[in-house]
Structure formats: structure tokens, C-alpha cells
N, C-alpha and C. Protein backbone atom coordinates (compact mmCIF):
# COMPACT_ATOMS: atom_id res chain seq x y z
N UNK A 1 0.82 -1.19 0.00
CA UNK A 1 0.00 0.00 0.00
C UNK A 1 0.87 1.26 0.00
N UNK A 2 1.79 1.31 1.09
CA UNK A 2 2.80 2.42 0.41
C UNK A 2 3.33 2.65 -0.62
N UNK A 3 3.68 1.69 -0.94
CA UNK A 3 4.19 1.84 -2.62
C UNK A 3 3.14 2.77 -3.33
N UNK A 4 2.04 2.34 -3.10
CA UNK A 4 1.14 2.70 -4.19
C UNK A 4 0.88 4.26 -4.18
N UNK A 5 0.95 4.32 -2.49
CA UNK A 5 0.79 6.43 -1.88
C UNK A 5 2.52 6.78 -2.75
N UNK A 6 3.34 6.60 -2.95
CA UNK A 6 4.55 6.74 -3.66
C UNK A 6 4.43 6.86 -5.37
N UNK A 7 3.72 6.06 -5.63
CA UNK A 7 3.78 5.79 -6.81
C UNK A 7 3.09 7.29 -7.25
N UNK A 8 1.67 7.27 -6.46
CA UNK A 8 0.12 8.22 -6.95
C UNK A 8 1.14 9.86 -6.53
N UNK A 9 2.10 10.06 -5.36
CA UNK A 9 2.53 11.34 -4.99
C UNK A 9 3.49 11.42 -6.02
N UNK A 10 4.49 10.76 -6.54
CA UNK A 10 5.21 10.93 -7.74
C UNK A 10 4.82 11.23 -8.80
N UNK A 11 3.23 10.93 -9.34
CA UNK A 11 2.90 11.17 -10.80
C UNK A 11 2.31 12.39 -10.32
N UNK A 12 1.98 12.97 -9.18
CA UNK A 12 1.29 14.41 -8.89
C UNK A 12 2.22 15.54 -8.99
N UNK A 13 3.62 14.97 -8.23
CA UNK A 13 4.79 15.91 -8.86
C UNK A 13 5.36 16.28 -9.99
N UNK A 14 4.77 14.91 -10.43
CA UNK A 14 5.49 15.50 -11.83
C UNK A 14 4.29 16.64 -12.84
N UNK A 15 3.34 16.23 -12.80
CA UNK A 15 2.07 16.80 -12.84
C UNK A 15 1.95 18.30 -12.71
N UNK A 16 2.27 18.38 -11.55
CA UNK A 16 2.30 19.89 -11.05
C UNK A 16 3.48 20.65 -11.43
N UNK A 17 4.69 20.28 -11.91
CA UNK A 17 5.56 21.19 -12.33
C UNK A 17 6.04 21.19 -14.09
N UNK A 18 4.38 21.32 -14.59
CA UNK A 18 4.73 21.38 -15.57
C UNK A 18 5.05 23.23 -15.66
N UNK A 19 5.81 23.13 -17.11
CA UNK A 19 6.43 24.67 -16.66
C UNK A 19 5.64 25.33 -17.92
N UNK A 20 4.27 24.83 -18.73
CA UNK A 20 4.01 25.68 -19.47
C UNK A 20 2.92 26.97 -18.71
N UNK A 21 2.95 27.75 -19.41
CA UNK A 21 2.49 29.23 -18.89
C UNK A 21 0.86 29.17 -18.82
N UNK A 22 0.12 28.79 -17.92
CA UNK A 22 -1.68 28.41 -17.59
C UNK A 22 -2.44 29.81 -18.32
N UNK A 23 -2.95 29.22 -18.91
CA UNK A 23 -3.76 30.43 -19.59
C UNK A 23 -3.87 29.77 -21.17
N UNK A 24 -2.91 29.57 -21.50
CA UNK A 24 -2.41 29.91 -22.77
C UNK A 24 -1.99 27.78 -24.03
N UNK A 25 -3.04 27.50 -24.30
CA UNK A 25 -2.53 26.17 -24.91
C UNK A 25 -2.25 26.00 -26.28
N UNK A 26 -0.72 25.75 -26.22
CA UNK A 26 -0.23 25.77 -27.71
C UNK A 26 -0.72 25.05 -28.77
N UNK A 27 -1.51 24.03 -28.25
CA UNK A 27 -2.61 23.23 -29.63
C UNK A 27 -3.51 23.58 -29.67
N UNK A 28 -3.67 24.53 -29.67
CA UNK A 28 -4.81 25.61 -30.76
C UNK A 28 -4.15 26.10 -31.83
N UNK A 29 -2.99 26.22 -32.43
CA UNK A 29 -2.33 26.48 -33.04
C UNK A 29 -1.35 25.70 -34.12
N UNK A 30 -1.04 25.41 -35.31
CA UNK A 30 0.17 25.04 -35.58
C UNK A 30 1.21 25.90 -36.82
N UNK A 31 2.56 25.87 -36.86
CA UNK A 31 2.55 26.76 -37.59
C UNK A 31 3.55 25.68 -38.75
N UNK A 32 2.98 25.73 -40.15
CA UNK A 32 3.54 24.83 -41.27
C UNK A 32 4.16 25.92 -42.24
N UNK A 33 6.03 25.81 -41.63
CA UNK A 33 6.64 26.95 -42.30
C UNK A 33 6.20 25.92 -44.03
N UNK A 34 6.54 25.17 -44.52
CA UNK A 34 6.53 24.46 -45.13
C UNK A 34 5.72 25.42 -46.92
N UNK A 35 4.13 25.46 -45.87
CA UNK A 35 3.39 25.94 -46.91
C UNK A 35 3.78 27.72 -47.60
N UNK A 36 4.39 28.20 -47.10
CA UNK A 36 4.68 29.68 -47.02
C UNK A 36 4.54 29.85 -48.61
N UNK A 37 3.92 31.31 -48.82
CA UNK A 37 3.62 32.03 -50.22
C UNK A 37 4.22 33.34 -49.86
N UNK A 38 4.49 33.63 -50.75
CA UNK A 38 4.51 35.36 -50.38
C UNK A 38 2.98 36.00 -50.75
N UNK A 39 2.41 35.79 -51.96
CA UNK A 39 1.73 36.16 -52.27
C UNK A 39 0.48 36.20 -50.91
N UNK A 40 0.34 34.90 -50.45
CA UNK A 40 -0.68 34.70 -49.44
C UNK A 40 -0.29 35.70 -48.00
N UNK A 41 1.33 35.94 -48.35
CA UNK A 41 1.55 36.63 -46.86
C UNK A 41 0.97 37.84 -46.60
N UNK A 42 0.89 38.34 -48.45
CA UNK A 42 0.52 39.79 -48.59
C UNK A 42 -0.60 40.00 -48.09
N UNK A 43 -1.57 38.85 -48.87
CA UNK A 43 -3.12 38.76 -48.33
C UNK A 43 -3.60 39.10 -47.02
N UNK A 44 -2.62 38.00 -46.28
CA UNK A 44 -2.93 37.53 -44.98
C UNK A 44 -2.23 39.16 -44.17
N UNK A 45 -1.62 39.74 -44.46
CA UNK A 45 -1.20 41.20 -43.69
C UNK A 45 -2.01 42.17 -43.92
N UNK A 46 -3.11 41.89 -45.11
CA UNK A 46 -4.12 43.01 -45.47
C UNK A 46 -5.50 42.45 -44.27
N UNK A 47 -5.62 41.14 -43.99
CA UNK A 47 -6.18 41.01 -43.01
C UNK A 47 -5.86 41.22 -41.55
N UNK A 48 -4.51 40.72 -41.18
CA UNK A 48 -4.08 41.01 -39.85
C UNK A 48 -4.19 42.72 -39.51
N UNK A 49 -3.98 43.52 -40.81
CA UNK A 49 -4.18 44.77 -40.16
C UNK A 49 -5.67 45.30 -40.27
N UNK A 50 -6.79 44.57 -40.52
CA UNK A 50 -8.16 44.98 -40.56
C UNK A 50 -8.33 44.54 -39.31
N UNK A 51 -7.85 43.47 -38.72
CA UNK A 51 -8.31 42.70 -37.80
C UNK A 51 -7.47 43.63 -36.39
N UNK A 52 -6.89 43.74 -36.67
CA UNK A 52 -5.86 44.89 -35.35
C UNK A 52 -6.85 46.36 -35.49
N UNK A 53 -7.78 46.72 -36.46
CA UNK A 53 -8.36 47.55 -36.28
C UNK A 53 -9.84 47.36 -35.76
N UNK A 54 -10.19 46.11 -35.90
CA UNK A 54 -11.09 45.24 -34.70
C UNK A 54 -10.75 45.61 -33.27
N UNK A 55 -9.63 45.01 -32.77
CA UNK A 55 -9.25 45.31 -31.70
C UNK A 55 -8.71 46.65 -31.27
N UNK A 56 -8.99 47.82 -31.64
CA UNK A 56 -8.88 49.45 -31.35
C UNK A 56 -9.64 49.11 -30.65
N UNK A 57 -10.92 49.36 -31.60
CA UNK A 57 -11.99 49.39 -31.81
C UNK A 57 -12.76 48.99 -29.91
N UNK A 58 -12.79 47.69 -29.70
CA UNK A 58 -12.92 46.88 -28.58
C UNK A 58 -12.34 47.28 -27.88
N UNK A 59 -10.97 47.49 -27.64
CA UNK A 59 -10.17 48.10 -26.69
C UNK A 59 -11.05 49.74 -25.96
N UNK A 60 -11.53 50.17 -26.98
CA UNK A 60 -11.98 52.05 -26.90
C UNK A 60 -13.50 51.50 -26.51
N UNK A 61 -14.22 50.37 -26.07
CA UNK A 61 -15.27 49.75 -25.85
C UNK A 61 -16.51 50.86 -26.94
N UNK A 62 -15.69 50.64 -28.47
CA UNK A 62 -16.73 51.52 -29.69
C UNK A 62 -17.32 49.93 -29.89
N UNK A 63 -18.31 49.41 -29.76
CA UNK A 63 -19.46 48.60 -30.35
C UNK A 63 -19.08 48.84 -31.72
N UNK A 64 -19.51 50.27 -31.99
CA UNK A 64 -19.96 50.61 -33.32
C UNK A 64 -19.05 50.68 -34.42
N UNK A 65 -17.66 50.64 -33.52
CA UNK A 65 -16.24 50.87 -34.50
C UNK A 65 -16.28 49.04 -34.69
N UNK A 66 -16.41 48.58 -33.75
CA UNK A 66 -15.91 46.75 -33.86
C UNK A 66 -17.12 46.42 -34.60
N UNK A 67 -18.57 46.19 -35.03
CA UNK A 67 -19.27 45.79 -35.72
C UNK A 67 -18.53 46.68 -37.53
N UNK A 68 -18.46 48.03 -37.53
CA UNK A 68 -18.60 48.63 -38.75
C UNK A 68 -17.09 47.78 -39.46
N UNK A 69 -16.01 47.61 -38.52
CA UNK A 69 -14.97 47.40 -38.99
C UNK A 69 -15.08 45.49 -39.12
N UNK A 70 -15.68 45.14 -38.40
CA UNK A 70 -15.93 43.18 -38.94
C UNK A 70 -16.61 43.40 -39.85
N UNK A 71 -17.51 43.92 -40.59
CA UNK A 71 -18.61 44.04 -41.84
C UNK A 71 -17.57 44.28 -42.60
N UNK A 72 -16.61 45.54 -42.58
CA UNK A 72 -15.79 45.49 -43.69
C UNK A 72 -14.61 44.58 -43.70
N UNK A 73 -13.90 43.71 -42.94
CA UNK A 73 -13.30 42.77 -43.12
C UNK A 73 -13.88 41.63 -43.53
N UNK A 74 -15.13 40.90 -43.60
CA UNK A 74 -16.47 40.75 -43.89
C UNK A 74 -16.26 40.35 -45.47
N UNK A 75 -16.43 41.59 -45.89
CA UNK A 75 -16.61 42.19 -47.56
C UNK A 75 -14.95 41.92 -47.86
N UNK A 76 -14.15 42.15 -47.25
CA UNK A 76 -12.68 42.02 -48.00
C UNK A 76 -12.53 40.55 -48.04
N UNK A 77 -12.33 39.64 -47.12
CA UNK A 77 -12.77 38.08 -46.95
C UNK A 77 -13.14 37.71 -47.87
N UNK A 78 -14.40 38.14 -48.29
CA UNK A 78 -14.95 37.43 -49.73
C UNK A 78 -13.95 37.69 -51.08
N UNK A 79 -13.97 39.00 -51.02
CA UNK A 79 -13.09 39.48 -52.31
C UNK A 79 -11.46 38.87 -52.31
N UNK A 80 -10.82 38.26 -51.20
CA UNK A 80 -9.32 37.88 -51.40
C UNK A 80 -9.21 36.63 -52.20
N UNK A 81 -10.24 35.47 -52.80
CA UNK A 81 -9.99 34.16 -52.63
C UNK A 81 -10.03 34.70 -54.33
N UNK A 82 -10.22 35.97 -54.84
CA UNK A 82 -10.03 35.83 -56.26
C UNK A 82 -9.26 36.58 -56.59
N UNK A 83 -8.16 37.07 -55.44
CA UNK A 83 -6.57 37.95 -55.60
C UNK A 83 -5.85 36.60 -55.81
N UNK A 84 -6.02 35.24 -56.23
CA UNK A 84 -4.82 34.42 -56.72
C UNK A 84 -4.31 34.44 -58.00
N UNK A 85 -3.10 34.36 -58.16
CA UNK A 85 -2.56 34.26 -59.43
C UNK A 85 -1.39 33.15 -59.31
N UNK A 86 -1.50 32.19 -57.48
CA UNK A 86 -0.63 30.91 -57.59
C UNK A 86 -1.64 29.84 -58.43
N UNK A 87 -1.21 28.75 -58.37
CA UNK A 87 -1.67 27.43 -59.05
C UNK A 87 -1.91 26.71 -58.07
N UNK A 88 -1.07 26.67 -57.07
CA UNK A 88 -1.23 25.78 -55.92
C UNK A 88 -2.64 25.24 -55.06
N UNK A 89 -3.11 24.48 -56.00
CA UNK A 89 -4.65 24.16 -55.45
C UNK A 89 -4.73 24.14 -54.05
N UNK A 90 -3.44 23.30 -53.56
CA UNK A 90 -3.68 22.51 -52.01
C UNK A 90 -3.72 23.53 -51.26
N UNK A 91 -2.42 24.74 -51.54
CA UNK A 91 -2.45 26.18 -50.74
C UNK A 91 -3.86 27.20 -51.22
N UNK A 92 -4.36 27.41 -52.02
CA UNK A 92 -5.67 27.90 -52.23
C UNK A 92 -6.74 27.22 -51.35
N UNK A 93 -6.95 26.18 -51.05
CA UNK A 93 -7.98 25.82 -50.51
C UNK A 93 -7.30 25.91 -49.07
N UNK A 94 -6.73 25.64 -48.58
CA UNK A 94 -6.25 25.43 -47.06
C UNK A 94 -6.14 26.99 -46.86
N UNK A 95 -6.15 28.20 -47.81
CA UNK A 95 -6.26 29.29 -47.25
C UNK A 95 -7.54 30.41 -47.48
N UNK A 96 -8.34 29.12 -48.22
CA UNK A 96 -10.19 29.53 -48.22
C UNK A 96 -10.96 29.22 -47.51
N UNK A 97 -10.27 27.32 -46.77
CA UNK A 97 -11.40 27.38 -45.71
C UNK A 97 -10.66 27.56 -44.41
N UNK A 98 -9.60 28.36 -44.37
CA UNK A 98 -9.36 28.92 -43.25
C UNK A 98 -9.48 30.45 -43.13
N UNK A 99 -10.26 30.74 -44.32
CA UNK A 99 -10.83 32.25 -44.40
C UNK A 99 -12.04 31.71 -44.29
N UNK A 100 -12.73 30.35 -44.82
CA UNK A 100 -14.07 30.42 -44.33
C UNK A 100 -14.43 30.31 -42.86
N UNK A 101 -13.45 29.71 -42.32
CA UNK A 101 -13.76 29.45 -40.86
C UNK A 101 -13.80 31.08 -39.96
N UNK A 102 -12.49 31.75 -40.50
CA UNK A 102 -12.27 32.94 -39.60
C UNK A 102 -13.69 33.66 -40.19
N UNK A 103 -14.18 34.09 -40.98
CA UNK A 103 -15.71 34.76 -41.45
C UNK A 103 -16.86 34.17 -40.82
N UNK A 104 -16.52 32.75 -40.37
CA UNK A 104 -18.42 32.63 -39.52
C UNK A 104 -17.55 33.06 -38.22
N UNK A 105 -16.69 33.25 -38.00
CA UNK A 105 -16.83 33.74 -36.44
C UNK A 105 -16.66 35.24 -35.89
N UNK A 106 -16.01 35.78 -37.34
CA UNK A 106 -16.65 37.11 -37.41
C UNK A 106 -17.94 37.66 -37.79
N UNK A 107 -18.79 37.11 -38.35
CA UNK A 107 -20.30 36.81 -38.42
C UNK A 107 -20.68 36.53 -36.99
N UNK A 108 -20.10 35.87 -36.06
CA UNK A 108 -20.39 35.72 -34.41
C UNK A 108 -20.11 37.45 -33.92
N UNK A 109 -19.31 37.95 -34.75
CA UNK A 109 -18.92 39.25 -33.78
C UNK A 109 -19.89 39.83 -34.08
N UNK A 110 -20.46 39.84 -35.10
CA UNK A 110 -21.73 41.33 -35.67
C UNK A 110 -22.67 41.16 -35.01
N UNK A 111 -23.13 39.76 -34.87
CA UNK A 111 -24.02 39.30 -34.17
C UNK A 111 -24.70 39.39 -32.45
N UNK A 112 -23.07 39.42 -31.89
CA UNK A 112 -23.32 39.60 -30.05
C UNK A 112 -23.79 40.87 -30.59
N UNK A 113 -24.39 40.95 -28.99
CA UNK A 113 -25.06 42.52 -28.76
C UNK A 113 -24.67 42.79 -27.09
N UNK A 114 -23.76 41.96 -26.13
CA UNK A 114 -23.77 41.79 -24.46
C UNK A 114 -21.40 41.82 -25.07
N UNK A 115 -21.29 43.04 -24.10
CA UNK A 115 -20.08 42.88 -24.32
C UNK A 115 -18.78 41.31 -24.01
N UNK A 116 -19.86 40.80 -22.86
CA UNK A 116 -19.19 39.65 -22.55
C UNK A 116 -19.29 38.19 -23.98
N UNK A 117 -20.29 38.18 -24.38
CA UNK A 117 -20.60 37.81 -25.52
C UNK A 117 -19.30 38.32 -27.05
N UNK A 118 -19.36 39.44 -27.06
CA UNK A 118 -18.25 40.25 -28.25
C UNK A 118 -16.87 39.83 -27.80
N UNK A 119 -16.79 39.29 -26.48
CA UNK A 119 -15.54 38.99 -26.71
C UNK A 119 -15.30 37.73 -26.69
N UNK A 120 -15.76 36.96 -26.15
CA UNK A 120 -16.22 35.20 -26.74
C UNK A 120 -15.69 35.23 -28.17
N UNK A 121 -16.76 36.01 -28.73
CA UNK A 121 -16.74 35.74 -30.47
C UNK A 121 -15.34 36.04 -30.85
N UNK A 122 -14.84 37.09 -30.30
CA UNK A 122 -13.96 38.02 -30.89
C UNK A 122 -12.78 37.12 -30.67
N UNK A 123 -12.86 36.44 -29.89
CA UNK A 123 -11.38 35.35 -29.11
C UNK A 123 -11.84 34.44 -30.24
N UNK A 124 -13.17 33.44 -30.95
CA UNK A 124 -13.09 32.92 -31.68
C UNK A 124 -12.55 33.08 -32.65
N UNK A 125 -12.55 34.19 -33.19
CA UNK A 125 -12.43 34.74 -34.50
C UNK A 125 -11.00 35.05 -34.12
N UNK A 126 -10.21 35.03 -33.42
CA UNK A 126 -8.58 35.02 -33.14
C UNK A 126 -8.26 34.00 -33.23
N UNK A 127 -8.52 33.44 -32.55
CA UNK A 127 -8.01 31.25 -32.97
C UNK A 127 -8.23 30.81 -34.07
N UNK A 128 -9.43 31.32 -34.93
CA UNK A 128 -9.48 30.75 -36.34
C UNK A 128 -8.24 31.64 -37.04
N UNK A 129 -8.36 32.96 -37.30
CA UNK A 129 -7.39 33.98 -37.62
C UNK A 129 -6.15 33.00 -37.75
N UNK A 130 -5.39 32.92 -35.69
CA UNK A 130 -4.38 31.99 -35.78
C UNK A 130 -4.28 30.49 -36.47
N UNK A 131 -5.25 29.95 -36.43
CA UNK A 131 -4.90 28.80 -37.50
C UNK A 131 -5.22 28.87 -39.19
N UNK A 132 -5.61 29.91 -39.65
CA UNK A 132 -5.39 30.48 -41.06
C UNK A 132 -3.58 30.57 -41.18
N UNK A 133 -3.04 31.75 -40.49
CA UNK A 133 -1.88 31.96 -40.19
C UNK A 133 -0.95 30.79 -40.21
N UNK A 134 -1.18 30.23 -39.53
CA UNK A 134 -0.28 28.74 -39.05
C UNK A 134 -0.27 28.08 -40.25
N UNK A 135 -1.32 27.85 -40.97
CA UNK A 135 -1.65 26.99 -42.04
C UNK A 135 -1.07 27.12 -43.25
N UNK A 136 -1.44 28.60 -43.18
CA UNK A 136 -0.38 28.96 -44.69
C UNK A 136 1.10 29.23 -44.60
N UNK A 137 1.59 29.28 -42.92
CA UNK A 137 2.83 29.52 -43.16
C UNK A 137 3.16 31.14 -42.92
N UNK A 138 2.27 31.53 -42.32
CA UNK A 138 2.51 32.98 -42.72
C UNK A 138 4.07 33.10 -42.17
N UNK A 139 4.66 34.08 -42.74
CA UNK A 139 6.48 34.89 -42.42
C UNK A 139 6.19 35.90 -42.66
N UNK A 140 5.83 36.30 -43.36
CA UNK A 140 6.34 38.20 -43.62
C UNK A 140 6.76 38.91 -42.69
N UNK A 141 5.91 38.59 -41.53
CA UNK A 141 6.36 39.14 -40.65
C UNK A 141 6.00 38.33 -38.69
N UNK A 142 6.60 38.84 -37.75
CA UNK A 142 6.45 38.00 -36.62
C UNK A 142 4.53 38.25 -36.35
N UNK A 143 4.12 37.30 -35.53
CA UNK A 143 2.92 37.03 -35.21
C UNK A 143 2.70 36.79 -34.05
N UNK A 144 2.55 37.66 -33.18
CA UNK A 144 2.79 37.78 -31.96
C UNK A 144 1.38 37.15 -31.25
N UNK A 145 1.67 36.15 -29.98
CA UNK A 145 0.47 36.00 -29.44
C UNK A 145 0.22 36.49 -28.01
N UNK A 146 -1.20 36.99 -27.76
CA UNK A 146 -1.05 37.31 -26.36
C UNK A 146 -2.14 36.30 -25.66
N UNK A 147 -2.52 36.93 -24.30
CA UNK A 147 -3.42 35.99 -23.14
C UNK A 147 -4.28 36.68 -22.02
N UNK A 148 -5.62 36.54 -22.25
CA UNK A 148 -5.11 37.31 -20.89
C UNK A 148 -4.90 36.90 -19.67
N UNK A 149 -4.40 35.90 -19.65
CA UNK A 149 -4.24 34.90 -18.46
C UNK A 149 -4.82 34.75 -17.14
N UNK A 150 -4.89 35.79 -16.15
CA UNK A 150 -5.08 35.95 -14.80
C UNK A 150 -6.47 36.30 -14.93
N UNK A 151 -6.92 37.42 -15.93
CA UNK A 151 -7.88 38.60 -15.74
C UNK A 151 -9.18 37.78 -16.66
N UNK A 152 -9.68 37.44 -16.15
CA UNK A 152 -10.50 36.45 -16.67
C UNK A 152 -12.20 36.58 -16.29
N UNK A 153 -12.99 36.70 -16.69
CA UNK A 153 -14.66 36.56 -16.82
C UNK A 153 -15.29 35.58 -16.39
N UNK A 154 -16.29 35.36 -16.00
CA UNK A 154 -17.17 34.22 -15.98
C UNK A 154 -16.62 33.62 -16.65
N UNK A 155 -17.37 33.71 -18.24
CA UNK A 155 -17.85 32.80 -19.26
C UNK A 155 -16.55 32.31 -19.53
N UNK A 156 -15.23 32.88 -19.27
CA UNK A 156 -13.70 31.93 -19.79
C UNK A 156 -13.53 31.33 -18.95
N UNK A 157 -12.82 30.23 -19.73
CA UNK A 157 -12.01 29.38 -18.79
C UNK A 157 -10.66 29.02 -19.37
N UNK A 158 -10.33 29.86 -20.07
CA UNK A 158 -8.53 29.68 -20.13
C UNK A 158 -7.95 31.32 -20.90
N UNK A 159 -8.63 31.62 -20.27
CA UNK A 159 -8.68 33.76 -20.95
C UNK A 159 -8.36 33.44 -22.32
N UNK A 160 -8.84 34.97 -23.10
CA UNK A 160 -8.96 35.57 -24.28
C UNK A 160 -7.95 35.57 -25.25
N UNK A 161 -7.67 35.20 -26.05
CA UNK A 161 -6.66 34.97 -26.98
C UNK A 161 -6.29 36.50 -27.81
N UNK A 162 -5.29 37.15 -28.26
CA UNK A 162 -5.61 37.93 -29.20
C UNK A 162 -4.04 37.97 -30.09
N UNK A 163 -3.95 38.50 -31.26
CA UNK A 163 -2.44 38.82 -32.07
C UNK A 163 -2.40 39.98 -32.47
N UNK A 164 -1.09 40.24 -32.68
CA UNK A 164 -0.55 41.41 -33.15
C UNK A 164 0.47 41.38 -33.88
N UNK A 165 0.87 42.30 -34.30
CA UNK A 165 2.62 42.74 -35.41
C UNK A 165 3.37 43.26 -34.68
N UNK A 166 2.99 43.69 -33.11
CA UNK A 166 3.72 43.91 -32.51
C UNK A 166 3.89 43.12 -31.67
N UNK A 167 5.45 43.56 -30.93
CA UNK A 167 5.49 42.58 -29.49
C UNK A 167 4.81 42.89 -28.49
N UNK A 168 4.41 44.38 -28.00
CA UNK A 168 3.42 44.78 -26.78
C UNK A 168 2.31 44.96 -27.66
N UNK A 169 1.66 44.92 -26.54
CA UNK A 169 -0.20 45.45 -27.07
C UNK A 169 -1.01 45.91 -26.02
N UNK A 170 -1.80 46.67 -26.08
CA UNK A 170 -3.03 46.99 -25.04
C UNK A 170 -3.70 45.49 -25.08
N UNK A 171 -4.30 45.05 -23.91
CA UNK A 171 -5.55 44.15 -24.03
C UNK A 171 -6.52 44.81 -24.06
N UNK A 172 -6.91 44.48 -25.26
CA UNK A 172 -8.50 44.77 -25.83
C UNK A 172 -9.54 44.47 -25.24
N UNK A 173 -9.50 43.34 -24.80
CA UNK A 173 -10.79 42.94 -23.63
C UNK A 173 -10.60 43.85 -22.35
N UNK A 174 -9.40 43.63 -21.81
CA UNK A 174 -9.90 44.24 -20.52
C UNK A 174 -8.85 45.33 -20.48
N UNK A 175 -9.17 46.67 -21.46
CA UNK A 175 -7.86 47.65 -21.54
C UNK A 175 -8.24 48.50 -19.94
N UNK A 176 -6.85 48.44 -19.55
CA UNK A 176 -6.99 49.41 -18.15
C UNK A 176 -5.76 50.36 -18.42
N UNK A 177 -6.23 51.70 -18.33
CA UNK A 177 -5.24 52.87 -18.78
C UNK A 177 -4.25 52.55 -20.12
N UNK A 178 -4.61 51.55 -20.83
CA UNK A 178 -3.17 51.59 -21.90
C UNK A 178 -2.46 50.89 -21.30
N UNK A 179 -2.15 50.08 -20.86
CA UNK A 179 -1.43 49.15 -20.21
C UNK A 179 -0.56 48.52 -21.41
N UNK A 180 0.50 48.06 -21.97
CA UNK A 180 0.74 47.15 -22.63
C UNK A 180 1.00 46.14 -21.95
N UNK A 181 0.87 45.49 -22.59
CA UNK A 181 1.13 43.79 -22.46
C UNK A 181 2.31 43.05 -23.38
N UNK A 182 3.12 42.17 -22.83
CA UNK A 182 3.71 41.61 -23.66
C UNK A 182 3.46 40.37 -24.08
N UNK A 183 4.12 39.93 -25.18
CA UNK A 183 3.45 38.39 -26.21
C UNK A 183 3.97 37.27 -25.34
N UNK A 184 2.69 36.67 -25.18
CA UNK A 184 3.55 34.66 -24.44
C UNK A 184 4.11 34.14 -25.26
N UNK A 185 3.67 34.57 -26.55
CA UNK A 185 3.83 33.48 -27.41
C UNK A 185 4.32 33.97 -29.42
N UNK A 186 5.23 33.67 -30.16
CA UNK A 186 5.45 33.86 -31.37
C UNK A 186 5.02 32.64 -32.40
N UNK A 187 4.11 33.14 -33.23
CA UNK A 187 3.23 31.94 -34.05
C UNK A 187 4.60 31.13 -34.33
N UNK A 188 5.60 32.24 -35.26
CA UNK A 188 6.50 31.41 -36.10
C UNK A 188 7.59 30.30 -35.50
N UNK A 189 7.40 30.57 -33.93
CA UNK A 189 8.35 29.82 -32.82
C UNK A 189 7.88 28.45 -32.75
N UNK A 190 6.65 28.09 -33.09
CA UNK A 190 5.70 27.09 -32.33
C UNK A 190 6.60 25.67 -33.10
């Protein structure tokens, strides 16, 4: 029977010192330098910076700036899947339905109307974002991830996801004075 209290306190130690950072789980993510385009990087930076203007938006708690500005990322979404001029079927589709995925969950953002709700969506529509990203390989440039780890809501249970081009950022969900924040995490590191 001791053995066994030995055995069960040993797998708890090891258990407990795991050293990744709580908040934050790296398989939501993967990043396949592999697939990389330039062409797609271009794409994908005309979105990352619509989508960083999402998060002003939220950060300045404008409703009206974060709905007007997902409608027009929205409308650009549709129009990118016929900016190709690669051949690469396999990379065309792996970067349509990972634009289709990120568009129904910005369709979730237009939709809330309860701020706790807008940011649910808005964290969805970041994880899809990040696995568009991952998928195609994005490089052009770093892809910074943040968390909000500690500062957390009801409705979460592993805080709010968000990215940037930069390494600091305000948190958008819960901005207090401008605070920056720094990144847990670099897509292209993973």
C-alpha cells in the first residue's frame, strides 16, 4: 500500500511542475513553415491589419467601431480568394477554408449585442485567424500571441486569446489605462 501512496505522490509531482504558462494552450495552433507564399503573406497582412483595427476598436469599448470594422473585413474576406494568381490548389484551398472558418466567427462578432458575448466571439475569430496563419505559413512578418491569463470573466475558462505585429499590445478585452502587455507566445516559434 505504500508503494502505491509513492507511486500516486510521484505522478502528482510531476504533474504539477509542468512549466508551461496556464492560460495559454499551444494546440490551438500550428505553424507549417513548409506551406509559405509570399503572395498569401501579402493577403494575410491586409487582413491582420483589418483585424488589429477590430481590436482598437474593442479596446476604446466603440461597439460601433468593432461591428462597422468586422462588416468590412467581412466584404474584404470574400473578395481575397479571387486575388490568386498561384496554381497551388492545395495552398488555395487550405487558405479559403481557413478564411471560411475565420468569417463565420466574425459573423459571431456582428451578431453579439452583451459585451461579454463580443468577446467570446472576438477570441473565436482570433483562434481561427491563428490557424489560417499557421496553415499557410505565414512569415512576412512576426505574429505575436497574447493571453489574458489571470484577468479572466465568468464565461472563460482559459482567458482571451488575441495577435498582433507587434510585441506589446493593449488588451482589448480588458484595456486598463493603456497598459501594454507583452506576447507569451510567437506563431513562427511554435
Amino acid at each position: 500500500m505504500g508503494k502505491l501512496y509513492i507511486f500516486i505522490f510521484s505522478i502528482l509531482i510531476v504533474a504539477c511542475s509542468n512549466p508551461e504558462k496556464q492560460g495559454v494552450h499551444r494546440d490551438l495552433w500550428t505553424f507549417t513553415a513548409s506551406n509559405n507564399d509570399p503572395q498569401m503573406d501579402d493577403l494575410c497582412t491586409i487582413i491582420i491589419k483589418d483585424y488589429e483595427g477590430i481590436l482598437q476598436g474593442l479596446a476604446k469599448n466603440d461597439t460601433a467601431e468593432v461591428f462597422a470594422r468586422s462588416k468590412a473585413l467581412l466584404v474584404r474576406c470574400d473578395t481575397l480568394p479571387n486575388s490568386f494568381v498561384t496554381k497551388d490548389t492545395a495552398m488555395i484551398n487550405f487558405f479559403k477554408n481557413g478564411l471560411v472558418n475565420f468569417q463565420d466567427e466574425l459573423q459571431g462578432v456582428v451578431l453579439e449585442q452583451y459585451s461579454e458575448e463580443l468577446n467570446l466571439a472576438l477570441n473565436m475569430a482570433s483562434i481561427q485567424l491563428l490557424h489560417l496563419l499557421g496553415e499557410v505559413g505565414y512569415n512576412k512578418q512576426a505574429v505575436y500571441i497574447f493571453n489574458t491569463n489571470g484577468k479572466k470573466a465568468e464565461l472563460e475558462e482559459d482567458g482571451l486569446l488575441w495577435i498582433s505585429l507587434n510585441k506589446k499590445s493593449i488588451n482589448p478585452y480588458y484595456n486598463i489605462e493603456n497598459e501594454l502587455f507583452s506576447a507569451n507566445y510567437i506563431l513562427q516559434e511554435n
